[in-house]
N, C-alpha and C. Protein backbone atom coordinates (compact mmCIF):
# COMPACT_ATOMS: atom_id res chain seq x y z
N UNK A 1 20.50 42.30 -23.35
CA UNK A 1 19.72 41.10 -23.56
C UNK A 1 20.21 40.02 -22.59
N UNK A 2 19.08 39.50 -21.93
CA UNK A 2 19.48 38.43 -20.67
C UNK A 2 19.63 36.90 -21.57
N UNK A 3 21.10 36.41 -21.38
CA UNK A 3 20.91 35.13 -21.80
C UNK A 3 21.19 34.23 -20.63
N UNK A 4 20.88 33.06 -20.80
CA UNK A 4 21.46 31.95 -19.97
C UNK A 4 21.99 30.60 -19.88
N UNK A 5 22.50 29.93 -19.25
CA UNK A 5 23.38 29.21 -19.16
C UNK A 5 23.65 28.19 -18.02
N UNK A 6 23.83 26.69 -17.89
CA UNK A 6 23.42 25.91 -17.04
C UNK A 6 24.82 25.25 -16.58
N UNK A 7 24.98 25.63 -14.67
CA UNK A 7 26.05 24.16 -14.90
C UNK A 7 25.01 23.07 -14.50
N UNK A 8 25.87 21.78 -14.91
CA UNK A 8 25.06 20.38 -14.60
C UNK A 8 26.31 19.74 -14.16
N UNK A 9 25.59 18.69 -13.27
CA UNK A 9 26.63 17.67 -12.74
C UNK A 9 25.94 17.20 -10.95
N UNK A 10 26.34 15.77 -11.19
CA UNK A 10 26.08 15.03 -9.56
C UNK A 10 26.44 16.05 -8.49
N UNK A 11 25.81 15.31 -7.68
CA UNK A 11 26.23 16.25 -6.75
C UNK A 11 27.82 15.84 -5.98
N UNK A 12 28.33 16.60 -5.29
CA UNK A 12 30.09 16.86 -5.53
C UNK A 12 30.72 17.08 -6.57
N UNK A 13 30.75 17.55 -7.56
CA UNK A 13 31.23 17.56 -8.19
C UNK A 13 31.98 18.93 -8.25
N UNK A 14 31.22 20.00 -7.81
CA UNK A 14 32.36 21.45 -7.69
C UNK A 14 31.41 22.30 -7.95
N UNK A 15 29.85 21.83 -8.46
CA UNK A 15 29.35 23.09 -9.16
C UNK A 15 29.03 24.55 -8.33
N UNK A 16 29.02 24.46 -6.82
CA UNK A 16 28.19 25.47 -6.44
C UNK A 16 30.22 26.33 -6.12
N UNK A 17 31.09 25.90 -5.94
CA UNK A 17 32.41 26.17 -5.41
C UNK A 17 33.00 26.65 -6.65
N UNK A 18 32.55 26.40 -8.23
CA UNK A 18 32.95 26.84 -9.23
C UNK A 18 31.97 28.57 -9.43
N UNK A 19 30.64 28.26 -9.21
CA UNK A 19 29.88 29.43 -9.49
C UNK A 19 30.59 30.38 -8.66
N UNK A 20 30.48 30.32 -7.22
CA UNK A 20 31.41 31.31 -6.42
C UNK A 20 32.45 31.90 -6.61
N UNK A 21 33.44 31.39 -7.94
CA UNK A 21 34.41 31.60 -8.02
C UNK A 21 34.21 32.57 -9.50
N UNK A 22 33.22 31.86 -10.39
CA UNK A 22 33.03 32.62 -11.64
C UNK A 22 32.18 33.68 -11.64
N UNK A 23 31.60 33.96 -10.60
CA UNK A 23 30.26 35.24 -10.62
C UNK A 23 31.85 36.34 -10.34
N UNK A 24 32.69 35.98 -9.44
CA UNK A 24 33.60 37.86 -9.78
C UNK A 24 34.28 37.76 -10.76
N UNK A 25 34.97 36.40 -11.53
CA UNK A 25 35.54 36.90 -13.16
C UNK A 25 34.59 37.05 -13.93
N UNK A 26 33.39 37.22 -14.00
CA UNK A 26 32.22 37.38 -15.16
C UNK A 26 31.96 39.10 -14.70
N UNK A 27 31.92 39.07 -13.39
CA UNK A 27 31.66 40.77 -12.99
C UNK A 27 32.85 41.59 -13.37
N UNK A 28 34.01 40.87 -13.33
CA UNK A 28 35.28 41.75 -13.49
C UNK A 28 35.21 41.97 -15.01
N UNK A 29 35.06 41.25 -15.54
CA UNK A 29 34.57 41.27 -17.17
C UNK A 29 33.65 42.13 -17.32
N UNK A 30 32.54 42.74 -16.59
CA UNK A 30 31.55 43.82 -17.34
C UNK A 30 30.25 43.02 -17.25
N UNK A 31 30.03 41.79 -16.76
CA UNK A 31 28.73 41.24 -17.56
C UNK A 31 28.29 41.37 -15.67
N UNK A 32 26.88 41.71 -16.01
CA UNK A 32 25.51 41.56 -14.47
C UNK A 32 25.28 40.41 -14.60
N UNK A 33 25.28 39.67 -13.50
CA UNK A 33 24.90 37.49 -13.48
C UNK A 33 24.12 37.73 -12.17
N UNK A 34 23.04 36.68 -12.41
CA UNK A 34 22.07 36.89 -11.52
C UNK A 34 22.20 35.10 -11.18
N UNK A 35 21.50 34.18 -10.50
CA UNK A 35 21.50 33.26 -10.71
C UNK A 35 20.40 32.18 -9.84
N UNK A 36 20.18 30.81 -10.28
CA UNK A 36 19.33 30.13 -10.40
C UNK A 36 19.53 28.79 -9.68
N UNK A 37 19.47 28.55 -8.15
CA UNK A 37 20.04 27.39 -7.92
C UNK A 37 18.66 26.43 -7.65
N UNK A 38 18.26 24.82 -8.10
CA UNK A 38 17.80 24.07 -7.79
C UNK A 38 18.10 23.18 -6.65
N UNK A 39 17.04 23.25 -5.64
CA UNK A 39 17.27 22.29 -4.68
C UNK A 39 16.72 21.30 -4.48
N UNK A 40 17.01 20.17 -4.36
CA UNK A 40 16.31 18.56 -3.94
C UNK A 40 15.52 18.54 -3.05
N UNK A 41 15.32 19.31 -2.15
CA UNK A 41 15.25 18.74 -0.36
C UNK A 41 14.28 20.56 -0.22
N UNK A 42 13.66 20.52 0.95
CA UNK A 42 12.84 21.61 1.67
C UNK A 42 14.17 22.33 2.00
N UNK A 43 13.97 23.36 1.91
CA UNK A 43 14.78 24.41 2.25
C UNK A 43 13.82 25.60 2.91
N UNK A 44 14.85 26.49 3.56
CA UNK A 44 13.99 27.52 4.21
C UNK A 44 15.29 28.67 4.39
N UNK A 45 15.03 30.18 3.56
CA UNK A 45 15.98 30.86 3.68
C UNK A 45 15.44 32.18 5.11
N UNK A 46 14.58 31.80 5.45
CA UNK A 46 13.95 32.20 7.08
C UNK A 46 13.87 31.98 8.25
N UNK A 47 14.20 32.74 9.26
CA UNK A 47 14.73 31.85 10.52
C UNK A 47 13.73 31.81 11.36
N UNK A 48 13.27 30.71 12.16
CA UNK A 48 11.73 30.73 13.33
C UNK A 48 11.99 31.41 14.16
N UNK A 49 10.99 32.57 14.78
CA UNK A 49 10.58 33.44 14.83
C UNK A 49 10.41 34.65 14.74
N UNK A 50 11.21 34.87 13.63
CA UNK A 50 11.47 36.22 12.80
C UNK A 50 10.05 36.41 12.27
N UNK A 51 9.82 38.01 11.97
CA UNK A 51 8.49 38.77 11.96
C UNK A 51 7.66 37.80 10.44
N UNK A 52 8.96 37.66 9.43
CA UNK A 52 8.39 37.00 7.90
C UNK A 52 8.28 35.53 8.48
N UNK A 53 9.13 34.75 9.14
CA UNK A 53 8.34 33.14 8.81
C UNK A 53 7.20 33.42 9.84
N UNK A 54 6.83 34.25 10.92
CA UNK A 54 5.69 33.99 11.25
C UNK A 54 4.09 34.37 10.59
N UNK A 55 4.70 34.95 9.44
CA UNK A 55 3.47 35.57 8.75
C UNK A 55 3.49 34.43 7.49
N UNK A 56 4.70 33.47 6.89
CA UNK A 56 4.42 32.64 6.44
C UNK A 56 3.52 31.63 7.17
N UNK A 57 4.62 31.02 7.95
CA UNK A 57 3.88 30.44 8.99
C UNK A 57 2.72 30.42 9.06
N UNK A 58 1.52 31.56 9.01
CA UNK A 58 0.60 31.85 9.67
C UNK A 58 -0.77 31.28 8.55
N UNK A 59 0.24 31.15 7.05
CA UNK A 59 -0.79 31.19 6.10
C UNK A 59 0.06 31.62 4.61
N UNK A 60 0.53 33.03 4.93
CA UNK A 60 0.25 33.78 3.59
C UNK A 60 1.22 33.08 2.54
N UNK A 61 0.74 33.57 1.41
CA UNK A 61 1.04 33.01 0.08
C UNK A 61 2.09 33.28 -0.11
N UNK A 62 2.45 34.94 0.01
CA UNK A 62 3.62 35.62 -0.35
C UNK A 62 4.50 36.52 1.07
N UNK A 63 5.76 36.38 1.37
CA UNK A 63 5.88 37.23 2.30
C UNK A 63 7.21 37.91 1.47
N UNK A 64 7.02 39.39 1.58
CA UNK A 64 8.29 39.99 1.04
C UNK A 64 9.02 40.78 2.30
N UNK A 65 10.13 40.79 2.12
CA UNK A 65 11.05 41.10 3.20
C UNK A 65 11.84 42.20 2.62
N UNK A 66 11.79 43.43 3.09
CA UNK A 66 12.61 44.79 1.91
C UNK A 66 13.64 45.14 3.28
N UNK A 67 14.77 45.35 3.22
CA UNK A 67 15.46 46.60 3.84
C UNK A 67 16.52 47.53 2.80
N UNK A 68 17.23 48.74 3.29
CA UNK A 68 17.66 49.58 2.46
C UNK A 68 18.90 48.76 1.36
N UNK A 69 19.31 47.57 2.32
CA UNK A 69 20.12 46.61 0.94
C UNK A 69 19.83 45.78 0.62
N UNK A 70 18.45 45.12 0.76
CA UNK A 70 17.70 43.94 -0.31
C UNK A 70 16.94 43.82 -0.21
N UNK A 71 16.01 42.91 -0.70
CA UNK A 71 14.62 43.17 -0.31
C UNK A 71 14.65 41.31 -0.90
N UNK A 72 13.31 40.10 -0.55
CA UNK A 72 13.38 38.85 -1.03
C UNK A 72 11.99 38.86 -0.60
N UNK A 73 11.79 37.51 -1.88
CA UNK A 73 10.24 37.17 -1.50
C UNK A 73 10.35 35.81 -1.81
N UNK A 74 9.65 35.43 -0.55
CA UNK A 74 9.30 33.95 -0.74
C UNK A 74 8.39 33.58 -0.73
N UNK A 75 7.52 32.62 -1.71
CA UNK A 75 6.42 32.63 -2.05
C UNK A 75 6.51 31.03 -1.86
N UNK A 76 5.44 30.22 -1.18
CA UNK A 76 4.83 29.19 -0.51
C UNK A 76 3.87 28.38 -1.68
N UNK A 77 4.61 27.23 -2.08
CA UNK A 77 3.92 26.31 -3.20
C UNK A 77 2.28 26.15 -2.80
N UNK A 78 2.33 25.71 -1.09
CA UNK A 78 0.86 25.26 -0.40
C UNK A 78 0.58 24.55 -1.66
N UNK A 79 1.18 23.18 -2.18
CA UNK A 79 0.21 21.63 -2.56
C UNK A 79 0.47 22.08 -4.08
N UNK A 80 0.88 23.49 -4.79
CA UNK A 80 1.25 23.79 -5.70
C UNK A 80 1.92 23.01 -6.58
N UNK A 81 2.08 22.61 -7.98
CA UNK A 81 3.12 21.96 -8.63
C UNK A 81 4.53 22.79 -8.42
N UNK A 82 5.93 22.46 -8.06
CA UNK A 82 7.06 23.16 -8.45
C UNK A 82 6.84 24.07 -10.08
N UNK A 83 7.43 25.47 -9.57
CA UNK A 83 7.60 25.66 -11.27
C UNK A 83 8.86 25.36 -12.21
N UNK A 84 8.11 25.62 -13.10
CA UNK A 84 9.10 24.85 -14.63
C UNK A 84 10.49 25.76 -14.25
N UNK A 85 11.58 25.66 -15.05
CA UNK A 85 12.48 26.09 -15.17
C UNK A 85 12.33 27.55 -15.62
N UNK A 86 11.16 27.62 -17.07
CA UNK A 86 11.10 28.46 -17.84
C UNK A 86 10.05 29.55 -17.01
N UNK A 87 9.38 28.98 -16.19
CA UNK A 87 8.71 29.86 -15.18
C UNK A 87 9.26 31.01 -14.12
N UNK A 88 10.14 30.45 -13.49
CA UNK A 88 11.17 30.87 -12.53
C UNK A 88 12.12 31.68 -13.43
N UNK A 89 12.82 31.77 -14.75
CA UNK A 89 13.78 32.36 -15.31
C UNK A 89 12.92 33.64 -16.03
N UNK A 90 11.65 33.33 -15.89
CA UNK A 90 10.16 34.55 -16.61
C UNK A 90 10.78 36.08 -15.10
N UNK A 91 10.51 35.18 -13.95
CA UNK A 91 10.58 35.80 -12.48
C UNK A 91 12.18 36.87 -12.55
N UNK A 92 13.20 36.76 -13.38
CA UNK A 92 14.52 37.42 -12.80
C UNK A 92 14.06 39.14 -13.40
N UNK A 93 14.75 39.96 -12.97
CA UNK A 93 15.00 40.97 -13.47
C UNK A 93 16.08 41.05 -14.68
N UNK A 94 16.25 41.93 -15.72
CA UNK A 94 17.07 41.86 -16.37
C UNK A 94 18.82 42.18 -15.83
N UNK A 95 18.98 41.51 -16.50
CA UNK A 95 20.71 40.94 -16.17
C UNK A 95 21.18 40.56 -17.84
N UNK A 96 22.89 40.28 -17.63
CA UNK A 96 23.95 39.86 -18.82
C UNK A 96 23.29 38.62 -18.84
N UNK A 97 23.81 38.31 -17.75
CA UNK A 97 23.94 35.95 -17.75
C UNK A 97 23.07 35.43 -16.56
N UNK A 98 22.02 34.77 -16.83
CA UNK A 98 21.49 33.92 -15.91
C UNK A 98 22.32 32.41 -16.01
N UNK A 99 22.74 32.41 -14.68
CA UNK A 99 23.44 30.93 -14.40
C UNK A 99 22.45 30.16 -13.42
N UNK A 100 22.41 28.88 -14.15
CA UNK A 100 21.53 27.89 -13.39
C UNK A 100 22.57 26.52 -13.03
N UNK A 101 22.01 26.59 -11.71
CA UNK A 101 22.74 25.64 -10.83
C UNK A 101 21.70 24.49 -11.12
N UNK A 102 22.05 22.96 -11.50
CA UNK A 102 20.74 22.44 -11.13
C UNK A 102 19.86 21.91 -12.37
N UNK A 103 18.90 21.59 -12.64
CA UNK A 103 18.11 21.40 -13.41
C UNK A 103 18.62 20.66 -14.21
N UNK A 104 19.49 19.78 -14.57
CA UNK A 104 20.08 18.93 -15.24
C UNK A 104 19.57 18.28 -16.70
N UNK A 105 18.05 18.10 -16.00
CA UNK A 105 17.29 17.22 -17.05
C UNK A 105 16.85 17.96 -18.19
N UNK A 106 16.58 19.26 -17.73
CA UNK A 106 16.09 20.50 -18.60
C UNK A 106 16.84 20.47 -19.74
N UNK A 107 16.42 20.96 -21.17
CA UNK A 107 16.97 20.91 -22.03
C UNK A 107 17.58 22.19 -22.83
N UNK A 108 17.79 22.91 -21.77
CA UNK A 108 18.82 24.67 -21.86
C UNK A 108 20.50 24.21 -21.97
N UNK A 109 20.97 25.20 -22.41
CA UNK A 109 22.67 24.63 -22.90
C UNK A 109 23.41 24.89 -21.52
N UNK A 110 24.06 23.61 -21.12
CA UNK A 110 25.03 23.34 -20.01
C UNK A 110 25.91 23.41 -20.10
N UNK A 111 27.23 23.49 -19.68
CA UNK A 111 28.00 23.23 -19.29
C UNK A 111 28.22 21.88 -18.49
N UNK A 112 28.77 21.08 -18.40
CA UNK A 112 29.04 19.75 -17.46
C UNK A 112 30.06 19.95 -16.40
N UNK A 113 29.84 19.69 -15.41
CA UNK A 113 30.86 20.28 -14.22
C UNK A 113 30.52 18.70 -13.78
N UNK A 114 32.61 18.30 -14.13
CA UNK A 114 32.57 16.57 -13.72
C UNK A 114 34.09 16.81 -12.71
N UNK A 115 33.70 15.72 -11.88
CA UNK A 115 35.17 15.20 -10.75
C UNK A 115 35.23 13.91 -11.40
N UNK A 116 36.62 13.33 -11.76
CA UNK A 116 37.01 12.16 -11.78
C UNK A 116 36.56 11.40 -10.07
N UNK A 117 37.14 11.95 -9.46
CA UNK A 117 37.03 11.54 -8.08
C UNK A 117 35.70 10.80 -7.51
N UNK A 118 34.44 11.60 -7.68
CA UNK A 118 33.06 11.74 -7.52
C UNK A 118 32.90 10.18 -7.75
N UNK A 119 33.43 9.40 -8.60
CA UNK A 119 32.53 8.22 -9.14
C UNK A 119 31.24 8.28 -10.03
N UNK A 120 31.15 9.31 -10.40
CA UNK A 120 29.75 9.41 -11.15
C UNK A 120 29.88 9.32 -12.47
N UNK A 121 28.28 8.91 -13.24
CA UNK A 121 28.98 8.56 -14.40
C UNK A 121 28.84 9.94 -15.46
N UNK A 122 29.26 10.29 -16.40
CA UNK A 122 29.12 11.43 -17.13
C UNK A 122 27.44 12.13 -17.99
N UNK A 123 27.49 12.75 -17.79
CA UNK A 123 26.15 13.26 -18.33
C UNK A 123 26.35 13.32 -19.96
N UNK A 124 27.22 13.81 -20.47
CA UNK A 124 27.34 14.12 -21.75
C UNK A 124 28.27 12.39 -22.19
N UNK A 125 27.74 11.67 -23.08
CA UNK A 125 26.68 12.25 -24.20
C UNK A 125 25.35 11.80 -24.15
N UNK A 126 24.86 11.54 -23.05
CA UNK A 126 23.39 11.13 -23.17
C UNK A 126 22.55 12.21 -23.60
N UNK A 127 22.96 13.44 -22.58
CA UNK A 127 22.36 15.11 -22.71
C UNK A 127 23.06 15.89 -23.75
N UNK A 128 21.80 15.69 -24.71
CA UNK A 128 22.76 16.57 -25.88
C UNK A 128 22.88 18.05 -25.51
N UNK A 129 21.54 18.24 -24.67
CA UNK A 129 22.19 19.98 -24.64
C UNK A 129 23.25 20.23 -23.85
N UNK A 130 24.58 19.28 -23.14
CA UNK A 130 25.79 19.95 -22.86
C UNK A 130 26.92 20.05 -24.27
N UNK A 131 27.08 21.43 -23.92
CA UNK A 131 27.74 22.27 -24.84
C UNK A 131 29.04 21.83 -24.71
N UNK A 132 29.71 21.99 -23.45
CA UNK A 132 30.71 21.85 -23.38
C UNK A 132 31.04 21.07 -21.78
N UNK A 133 32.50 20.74 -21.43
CA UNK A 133 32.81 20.08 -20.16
C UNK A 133 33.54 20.82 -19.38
N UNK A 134 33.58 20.91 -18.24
CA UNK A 134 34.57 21.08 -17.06
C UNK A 134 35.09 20.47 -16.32
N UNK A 135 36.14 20.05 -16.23
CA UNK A 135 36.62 18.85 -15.35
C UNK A 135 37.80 19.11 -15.01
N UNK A 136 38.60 17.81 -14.32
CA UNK A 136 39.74 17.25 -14.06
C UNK A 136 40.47 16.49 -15.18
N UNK A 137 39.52 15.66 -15.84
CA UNK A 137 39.68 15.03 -17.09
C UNK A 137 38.96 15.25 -18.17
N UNK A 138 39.55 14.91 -19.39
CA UNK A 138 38.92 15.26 -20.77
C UNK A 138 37.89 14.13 -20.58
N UNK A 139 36.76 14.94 -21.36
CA UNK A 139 35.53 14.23 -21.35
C UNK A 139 35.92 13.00 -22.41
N UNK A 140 34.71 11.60 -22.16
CA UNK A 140 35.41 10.56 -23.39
C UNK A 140 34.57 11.17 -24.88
N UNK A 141 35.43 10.64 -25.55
CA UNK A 141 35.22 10.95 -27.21
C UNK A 141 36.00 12.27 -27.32
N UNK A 142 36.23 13.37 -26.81
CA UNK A 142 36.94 13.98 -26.90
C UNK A 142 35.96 15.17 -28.08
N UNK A 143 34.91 15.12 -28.23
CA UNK A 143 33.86 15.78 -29.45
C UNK A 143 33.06 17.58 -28.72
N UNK A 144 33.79 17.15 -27.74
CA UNK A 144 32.90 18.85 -26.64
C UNK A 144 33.93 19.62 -26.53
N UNK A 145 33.93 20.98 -26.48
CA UNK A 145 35.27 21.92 -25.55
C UNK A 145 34.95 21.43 -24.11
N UNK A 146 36.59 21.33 -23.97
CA UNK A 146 36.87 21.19 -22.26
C UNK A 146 37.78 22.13 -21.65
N UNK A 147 37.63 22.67 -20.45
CA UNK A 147 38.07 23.56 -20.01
C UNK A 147 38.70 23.00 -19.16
N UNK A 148 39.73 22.78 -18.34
CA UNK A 148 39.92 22.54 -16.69
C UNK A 148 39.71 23.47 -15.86
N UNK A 149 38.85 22.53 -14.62
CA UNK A 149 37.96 22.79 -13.46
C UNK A 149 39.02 24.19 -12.82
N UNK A 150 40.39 23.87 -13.01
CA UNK A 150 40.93 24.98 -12.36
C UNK A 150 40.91 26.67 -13.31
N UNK A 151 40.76 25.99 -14.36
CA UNK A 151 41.22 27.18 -15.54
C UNK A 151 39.53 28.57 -15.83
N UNK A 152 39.74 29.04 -14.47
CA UNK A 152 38.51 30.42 -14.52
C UNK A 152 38.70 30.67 -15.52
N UNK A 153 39.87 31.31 -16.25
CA UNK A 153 39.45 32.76 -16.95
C UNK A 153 38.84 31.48 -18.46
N UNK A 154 39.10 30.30 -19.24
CA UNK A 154 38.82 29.73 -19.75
C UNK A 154 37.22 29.12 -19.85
N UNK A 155 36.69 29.05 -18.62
CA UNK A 155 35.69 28.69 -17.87
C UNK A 155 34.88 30.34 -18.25
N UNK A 156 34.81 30.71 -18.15
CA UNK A 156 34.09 32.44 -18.41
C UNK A 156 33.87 32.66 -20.16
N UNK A 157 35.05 32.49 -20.64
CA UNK A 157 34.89 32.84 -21.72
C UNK A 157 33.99 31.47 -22.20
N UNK A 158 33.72 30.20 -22.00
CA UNK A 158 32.80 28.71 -22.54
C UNK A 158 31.53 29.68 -21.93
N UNK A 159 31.27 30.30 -20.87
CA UNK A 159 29.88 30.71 -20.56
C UNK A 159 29.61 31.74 -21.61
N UNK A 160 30.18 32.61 -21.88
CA UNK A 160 29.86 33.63 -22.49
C UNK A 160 29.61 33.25 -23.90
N UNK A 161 30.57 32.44 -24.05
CA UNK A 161 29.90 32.22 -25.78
C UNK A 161 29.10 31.06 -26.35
N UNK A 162 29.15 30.32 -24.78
CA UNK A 162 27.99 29.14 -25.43
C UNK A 162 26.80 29.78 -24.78
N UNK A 163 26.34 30.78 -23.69
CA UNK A 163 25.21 31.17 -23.10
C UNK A 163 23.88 31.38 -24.52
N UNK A 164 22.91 30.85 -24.14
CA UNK A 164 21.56 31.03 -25.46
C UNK A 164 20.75 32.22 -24.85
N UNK A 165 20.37 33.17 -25.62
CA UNK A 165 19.33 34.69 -25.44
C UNK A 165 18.38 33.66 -24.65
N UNK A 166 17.58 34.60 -23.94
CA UNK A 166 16.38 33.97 -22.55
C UNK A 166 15.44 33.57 -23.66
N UNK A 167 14.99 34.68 -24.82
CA UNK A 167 13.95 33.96 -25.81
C UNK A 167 14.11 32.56 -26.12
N UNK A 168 15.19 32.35 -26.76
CA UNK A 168 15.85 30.79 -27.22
C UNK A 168 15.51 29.95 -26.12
N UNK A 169 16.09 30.35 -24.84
CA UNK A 169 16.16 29.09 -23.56
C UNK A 169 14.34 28.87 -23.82
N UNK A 170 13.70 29.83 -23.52
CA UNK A 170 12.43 30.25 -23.08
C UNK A 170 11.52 28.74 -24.72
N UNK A 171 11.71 29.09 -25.73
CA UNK A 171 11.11 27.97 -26.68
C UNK A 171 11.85 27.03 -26.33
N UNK A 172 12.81 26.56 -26.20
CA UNK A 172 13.26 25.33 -25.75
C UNK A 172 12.62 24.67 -25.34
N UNK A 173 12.51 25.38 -23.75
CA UNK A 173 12.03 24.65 -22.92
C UNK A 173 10.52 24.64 -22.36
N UNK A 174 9.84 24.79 -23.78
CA UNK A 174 8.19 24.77 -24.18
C UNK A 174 7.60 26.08 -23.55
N UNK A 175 7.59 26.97 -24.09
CA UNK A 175 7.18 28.26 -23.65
C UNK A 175 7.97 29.20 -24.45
N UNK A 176 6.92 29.07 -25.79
CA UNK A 176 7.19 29.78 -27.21
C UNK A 176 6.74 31.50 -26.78
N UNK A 177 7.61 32.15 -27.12
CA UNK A 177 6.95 33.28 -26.96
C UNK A 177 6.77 33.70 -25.74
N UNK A 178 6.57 33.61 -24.72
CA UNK A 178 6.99 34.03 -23.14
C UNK A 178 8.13 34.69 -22.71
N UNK A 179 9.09 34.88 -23.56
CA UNK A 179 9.83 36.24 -23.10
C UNK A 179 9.49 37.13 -23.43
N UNK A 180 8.49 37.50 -23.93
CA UNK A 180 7.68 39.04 -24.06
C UNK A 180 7.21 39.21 -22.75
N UNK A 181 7.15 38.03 -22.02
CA UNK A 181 6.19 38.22 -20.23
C UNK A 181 6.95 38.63 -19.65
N UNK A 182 8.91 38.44 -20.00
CA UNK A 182 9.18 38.38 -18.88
C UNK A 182 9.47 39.83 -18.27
N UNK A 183 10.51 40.01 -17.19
CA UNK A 183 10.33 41.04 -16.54
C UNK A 183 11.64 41.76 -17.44
């Protein structure tokens, strides 16, 4: 059963340098993690004039790219709304743990990935759905589990047992019943 699980936090704060570090103690553990990063800004994981952006390029909706060790598809909004959270997490194959980078505002259970350093101000407790904190410092009120930012194997075990089944994330976040769609 695919569940999932969110870090949140400003940007600097460690989140994409923490995932890198927790996708091989979650694998060394036994669990398949697939994962979910949100980006601000245009991105492009295709290089100009390679055979796929010129067939994007050219128009098409969908271009899929297969060789004998991966295969990716990137599919072109063209004026499209972005999709929901719960749309894109419909799209994974089955896996242990979907980890989402990102999506902050969404109301799926987080994790908080904070730097004292950063200057930023804390997400929790405005966002009730963070479960728990990661930091340098104890979160204020002291009312969440906190892990330190350095402490992996501590950090693995807060994903694993605060992570919610994809059904759960899936009504949450308005889309009752849509994990029967998913893949």
């Amino acid at each position: 059963m695919t569940r999932i699980l969110g870090l949140a936090g400003w940007s600097g704060a460690g989140k994409t340098t923490l995932l890198s570090r927790l996708i091989p103690a979650l694998r060394a553990k036994g669990y398949s993690v697939s994962t979910l990063k949100h980006a601000h800004h245009t991105f492009d994981i295709d290089k100009p004039g390679k055979d796929s952006y010129l067939h994007r390029e050219a128009g098409a909706s969908e271009v899929l790219i297969a060789s004998a060790h991966r295969w990716a598809l990137m599919h072109e909004l063209r004026g499209a709304p972005e999709p929901s959270l719960a749309e894109l997490l419909r799209r994974f194959s089955p896996v242990d743990l979907i980890l989402v980078e990102g999506f902050k505002r969404d109301p799926h259970v987080k994790i908080e990935v904070h730097r004292s350093a950063n200057g930023k101000p804390w997400l929790y407790p405005e966002d009730p759905s963070i479960g728990a904190v990661v930091s340098d410092v104890p979160p204020p009120g002291g009312s969440l589990p906190w892990v330190s930012i350095d402490d992996l194997g501590g950090i693995a075990a807060l994903v694993v047992e605060l992570a919610w089944p994809l059904d759960k994330a899936l009504d949450v976040l308005g889309e009752p019943g849509a994990a029967a769609s998913a893949r």
